[in-house]
PDB file of N, CA and C in Angstrom:
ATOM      1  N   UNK A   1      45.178  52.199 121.275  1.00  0.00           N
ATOM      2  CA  UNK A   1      43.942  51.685 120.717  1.00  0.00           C
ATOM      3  C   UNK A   1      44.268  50.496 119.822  1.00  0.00           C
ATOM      4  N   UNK A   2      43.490  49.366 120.040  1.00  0.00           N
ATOM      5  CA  UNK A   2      43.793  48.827 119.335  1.00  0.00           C
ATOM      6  C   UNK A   2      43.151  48.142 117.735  1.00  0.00           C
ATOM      7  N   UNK A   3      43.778  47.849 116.547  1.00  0.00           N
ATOM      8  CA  UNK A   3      43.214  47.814 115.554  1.00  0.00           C
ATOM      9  C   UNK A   3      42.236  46.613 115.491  1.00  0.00           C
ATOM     10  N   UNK A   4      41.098  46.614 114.791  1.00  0.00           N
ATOM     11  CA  UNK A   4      39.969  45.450 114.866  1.00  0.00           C
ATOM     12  C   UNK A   4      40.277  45.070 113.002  1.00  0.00           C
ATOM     13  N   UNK A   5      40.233  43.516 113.334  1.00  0.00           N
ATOM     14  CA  UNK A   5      40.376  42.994 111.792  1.00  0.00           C
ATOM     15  C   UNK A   5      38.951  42.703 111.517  1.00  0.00           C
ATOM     16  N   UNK A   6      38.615  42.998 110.595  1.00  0.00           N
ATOM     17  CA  UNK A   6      37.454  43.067 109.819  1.00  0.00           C
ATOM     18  C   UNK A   6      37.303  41.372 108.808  1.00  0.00           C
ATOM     19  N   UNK A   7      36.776  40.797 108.951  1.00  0.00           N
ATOM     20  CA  UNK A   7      37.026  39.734 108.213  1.00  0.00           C
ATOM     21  C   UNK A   7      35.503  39.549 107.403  1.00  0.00           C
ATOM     22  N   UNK A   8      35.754  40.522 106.085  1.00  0.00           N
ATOM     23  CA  UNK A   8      34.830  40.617 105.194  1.00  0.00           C
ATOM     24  C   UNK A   8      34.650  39.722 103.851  1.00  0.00           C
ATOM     25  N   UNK A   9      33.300  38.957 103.705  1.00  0.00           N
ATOM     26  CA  UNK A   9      33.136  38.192 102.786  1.00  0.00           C
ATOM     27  C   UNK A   9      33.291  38.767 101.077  1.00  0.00           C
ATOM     28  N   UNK A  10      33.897  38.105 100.344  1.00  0.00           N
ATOM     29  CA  UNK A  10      34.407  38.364  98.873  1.00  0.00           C
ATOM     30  C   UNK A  10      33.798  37.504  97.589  1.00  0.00           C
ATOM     31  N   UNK A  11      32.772  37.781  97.621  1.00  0.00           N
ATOM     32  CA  UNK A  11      32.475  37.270  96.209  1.00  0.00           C
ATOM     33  C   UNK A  11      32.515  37.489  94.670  1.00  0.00           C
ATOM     34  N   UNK A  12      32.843  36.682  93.757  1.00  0.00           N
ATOM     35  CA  UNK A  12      33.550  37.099  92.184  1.00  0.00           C
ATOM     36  C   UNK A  12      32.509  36.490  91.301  1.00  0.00           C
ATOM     37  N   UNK A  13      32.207  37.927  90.502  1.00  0.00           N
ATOM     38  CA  UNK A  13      30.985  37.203  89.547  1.00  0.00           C
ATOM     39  C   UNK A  13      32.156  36.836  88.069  1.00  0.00           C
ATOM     40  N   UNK A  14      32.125  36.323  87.731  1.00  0.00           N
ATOM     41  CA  UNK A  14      32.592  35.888  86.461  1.00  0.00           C
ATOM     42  C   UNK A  14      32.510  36.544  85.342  1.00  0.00           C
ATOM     43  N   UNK A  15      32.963  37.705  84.575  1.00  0.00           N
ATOM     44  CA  UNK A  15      32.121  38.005  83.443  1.00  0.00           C
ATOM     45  C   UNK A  15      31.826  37.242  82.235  1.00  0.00           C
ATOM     46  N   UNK A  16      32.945  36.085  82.243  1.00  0.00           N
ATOM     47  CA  UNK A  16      33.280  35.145  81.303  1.00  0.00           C
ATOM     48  C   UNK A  16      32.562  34.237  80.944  1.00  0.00           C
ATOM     49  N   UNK A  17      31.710  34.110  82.209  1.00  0.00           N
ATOM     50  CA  UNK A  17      30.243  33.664  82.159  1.00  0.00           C
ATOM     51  C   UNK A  17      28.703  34.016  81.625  1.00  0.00           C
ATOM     52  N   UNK A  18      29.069  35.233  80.832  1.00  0.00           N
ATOM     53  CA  UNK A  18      28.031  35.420  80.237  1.00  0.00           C
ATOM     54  C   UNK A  18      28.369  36.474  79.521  1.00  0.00           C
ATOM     55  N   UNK A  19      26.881  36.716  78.820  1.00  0.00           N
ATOM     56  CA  UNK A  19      27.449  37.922  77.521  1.00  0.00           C
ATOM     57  C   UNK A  19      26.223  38.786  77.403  1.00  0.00           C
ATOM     58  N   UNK A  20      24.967  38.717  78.162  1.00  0.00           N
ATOM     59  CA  UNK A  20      24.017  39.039  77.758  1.00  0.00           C
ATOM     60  C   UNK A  20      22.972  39.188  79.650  1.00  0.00           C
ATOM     61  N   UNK A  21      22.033  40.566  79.304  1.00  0.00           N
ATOM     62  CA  UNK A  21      21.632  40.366  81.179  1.00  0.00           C
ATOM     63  C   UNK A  21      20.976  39.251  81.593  1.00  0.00           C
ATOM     64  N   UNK A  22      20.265  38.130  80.737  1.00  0.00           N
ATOM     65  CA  UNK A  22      19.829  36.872  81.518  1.00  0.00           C
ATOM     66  C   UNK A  22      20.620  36.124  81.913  1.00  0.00           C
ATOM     67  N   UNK A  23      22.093  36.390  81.257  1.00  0.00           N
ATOM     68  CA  UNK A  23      23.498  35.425  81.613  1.00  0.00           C
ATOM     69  C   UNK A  23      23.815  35.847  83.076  1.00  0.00           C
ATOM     70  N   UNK A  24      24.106  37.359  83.315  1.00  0.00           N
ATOM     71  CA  UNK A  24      23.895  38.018  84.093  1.00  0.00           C
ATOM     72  C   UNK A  24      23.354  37.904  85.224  1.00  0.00           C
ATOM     73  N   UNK A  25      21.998  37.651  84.703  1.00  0.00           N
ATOM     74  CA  UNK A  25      21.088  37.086  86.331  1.00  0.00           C
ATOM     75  C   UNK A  25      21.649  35.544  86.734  1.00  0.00           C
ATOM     76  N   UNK A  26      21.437  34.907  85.803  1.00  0.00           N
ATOM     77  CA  UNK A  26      22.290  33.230  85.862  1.00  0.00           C
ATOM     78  C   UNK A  26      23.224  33.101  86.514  1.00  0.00           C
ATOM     79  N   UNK A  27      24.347  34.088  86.815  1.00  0.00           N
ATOM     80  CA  UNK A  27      24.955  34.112  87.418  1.00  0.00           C
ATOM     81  C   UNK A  27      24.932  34.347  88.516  1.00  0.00           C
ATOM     82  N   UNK A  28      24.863  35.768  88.918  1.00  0.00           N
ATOM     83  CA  UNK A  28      24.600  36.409  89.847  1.00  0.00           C
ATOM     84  C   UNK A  28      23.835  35.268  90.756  1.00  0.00           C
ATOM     85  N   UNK A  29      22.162  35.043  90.599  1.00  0.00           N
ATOM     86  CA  UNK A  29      21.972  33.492  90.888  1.00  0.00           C
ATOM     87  C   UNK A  29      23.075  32.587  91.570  1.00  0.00           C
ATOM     88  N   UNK A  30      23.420  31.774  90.711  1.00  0.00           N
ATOM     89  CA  UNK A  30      24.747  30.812  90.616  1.00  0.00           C
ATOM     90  C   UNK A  30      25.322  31.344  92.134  1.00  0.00           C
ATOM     91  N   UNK A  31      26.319  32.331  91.902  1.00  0.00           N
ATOM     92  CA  UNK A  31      27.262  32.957  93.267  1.00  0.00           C
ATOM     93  C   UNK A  31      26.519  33.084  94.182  1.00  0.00           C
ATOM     94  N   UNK A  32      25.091  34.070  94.301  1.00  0.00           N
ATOM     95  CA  UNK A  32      24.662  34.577  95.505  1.00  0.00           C
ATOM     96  C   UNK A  32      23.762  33.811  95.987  1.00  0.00           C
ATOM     97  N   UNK A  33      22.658  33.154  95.245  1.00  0.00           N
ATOM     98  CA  UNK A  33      22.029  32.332  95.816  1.00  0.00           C
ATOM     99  C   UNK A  33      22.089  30.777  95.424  1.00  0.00           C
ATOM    100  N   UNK A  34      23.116  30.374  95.642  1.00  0.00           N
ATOM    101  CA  UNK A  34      23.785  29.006  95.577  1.00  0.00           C
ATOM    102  C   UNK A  34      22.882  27.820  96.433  1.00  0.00           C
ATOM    103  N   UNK A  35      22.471  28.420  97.504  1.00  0.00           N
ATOM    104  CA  UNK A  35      21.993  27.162  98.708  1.00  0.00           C
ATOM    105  C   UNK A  35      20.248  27.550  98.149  1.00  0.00           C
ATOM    106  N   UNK A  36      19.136  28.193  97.727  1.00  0.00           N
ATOM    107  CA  UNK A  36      18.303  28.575  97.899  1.00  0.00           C
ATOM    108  C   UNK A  36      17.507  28.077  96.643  1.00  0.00           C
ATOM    109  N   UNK A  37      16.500  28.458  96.735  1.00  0.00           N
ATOM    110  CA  UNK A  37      15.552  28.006  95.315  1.00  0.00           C
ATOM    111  C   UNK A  37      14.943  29.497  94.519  1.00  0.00           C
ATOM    112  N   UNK A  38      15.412  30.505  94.952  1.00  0.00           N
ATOM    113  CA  UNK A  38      15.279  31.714  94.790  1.00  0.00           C
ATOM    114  C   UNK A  38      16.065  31.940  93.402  1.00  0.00           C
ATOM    115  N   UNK A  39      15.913  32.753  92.008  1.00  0.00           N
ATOM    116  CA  UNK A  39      16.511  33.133  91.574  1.00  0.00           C
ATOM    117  C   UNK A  39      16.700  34.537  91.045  1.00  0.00           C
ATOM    118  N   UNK A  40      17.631  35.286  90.952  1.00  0.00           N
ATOM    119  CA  UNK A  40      17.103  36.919  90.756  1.00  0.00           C
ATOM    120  C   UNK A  40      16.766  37.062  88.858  1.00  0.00           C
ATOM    121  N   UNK A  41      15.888  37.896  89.110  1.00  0.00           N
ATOM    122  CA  UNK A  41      15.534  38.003  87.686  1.00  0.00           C
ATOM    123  C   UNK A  41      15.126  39.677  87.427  1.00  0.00           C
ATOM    124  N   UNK A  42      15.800  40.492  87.867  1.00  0.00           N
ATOM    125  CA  UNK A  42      15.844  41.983  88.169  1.00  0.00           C
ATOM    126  C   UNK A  42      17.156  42.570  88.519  1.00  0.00           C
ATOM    127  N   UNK A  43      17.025  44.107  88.256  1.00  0.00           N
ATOM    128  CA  UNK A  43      18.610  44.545  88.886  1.00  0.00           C
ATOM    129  C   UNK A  43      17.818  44.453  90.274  1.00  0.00           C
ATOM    130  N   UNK A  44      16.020  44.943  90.983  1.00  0.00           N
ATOM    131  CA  UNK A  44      16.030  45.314  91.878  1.00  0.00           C
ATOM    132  C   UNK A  44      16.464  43.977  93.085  1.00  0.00           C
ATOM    133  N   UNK A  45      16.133  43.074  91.929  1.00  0.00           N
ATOM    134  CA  UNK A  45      16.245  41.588  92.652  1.00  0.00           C
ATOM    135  C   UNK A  45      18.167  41.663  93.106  1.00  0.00           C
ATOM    136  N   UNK A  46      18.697  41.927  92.100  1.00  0.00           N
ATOM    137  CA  UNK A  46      20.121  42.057  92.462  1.00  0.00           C
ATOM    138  C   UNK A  46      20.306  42.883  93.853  1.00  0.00           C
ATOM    139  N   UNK A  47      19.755  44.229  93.418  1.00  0.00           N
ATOM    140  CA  UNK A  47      19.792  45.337  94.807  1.00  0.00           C
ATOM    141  C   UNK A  47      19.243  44.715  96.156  1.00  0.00           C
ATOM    142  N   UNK A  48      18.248  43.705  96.280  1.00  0.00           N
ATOM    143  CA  UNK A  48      18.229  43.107  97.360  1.00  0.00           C
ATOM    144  C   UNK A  48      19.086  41.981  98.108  1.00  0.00           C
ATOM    145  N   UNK A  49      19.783  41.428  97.040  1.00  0.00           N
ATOM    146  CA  UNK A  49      21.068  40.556  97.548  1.00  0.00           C
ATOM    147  C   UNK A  49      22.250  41.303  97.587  1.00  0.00           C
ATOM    148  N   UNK A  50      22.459  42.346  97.325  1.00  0.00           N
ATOM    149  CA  UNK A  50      23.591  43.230  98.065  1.00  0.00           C
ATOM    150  C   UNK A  50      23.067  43.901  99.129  1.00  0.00           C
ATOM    151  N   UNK A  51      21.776  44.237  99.302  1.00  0.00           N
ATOM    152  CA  UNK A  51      21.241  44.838 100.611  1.00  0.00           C
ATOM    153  C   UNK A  51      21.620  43.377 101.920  1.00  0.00           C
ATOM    154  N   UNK A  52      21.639  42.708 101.242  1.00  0.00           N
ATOM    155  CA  UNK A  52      21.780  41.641 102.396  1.00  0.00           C
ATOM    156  C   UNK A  52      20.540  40.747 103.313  1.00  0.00           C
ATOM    157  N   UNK A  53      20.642  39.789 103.820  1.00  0.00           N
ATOM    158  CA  UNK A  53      19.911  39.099 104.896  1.00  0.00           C
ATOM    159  C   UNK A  53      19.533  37.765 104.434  1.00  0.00           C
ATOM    160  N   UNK A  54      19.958  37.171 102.819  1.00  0.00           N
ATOM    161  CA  UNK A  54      19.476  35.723 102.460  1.00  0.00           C
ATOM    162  C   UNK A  54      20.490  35.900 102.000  1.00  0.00           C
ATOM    163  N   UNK A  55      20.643  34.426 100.912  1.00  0.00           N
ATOM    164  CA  UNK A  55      21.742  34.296  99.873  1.00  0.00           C
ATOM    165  C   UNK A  55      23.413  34.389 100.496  1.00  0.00           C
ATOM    166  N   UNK A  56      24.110  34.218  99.937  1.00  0.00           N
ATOM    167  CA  UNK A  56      25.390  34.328 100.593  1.00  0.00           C
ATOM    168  C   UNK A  56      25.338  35.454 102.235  1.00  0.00           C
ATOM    169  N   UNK A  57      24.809  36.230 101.683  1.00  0.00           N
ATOM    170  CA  UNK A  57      24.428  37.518 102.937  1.00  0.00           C
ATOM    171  C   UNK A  57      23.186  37.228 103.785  1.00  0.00           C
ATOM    172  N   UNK A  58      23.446  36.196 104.316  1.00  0.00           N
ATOM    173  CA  UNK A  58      22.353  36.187 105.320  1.00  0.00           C
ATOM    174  C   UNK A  58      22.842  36.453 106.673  1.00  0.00           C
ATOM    175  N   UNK A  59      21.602  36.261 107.522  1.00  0.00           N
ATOM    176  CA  UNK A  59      21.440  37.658 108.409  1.00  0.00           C
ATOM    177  C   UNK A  59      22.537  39.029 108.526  1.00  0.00           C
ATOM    178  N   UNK A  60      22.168  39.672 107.531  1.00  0.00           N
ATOM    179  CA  UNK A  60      22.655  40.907 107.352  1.00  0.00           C
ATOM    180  C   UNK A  60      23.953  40.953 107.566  1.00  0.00           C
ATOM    181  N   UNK A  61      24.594  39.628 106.916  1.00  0.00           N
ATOM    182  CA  UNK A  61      26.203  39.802 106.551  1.00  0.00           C
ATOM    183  C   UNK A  61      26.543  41.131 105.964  1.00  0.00           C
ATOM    184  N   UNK A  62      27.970  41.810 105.254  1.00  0.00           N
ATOM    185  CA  UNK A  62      28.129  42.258 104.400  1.00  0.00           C
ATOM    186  C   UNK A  62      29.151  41.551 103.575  1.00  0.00           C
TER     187      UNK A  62
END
């Protein structure tokens, strides 16, 4: 059988970048939705850019 390489995307939030949860979203922002006019301003908003399908994770990258 043979082994399948997985070539999974890696993104790094910075903590150094902030100190406080609007820094937080700013960021998060910043990394995940870099190309978009979208910005998250929620954890649920967060929970939908790790669910995937926009933002760095579009069409249902992981």
């Amino acid at each position: 059988m043979k082994n399948k390489i997985h070539h999974n995307k890696m993104t790094v939030i910075n903590g150094g970048h902030f100190s406080d949860l609007e820094g937080f979203y700013e960021e998060i922002s910043t990394v995940f939705m870099k190309d978009t006019d979208w910005r998250v301003g929620t954890l649920d908003g967060f929970d939908d850019i790790l669910y995937g399908g926009f933002g760095v994770f579009e069409n249902s990258e992981n």
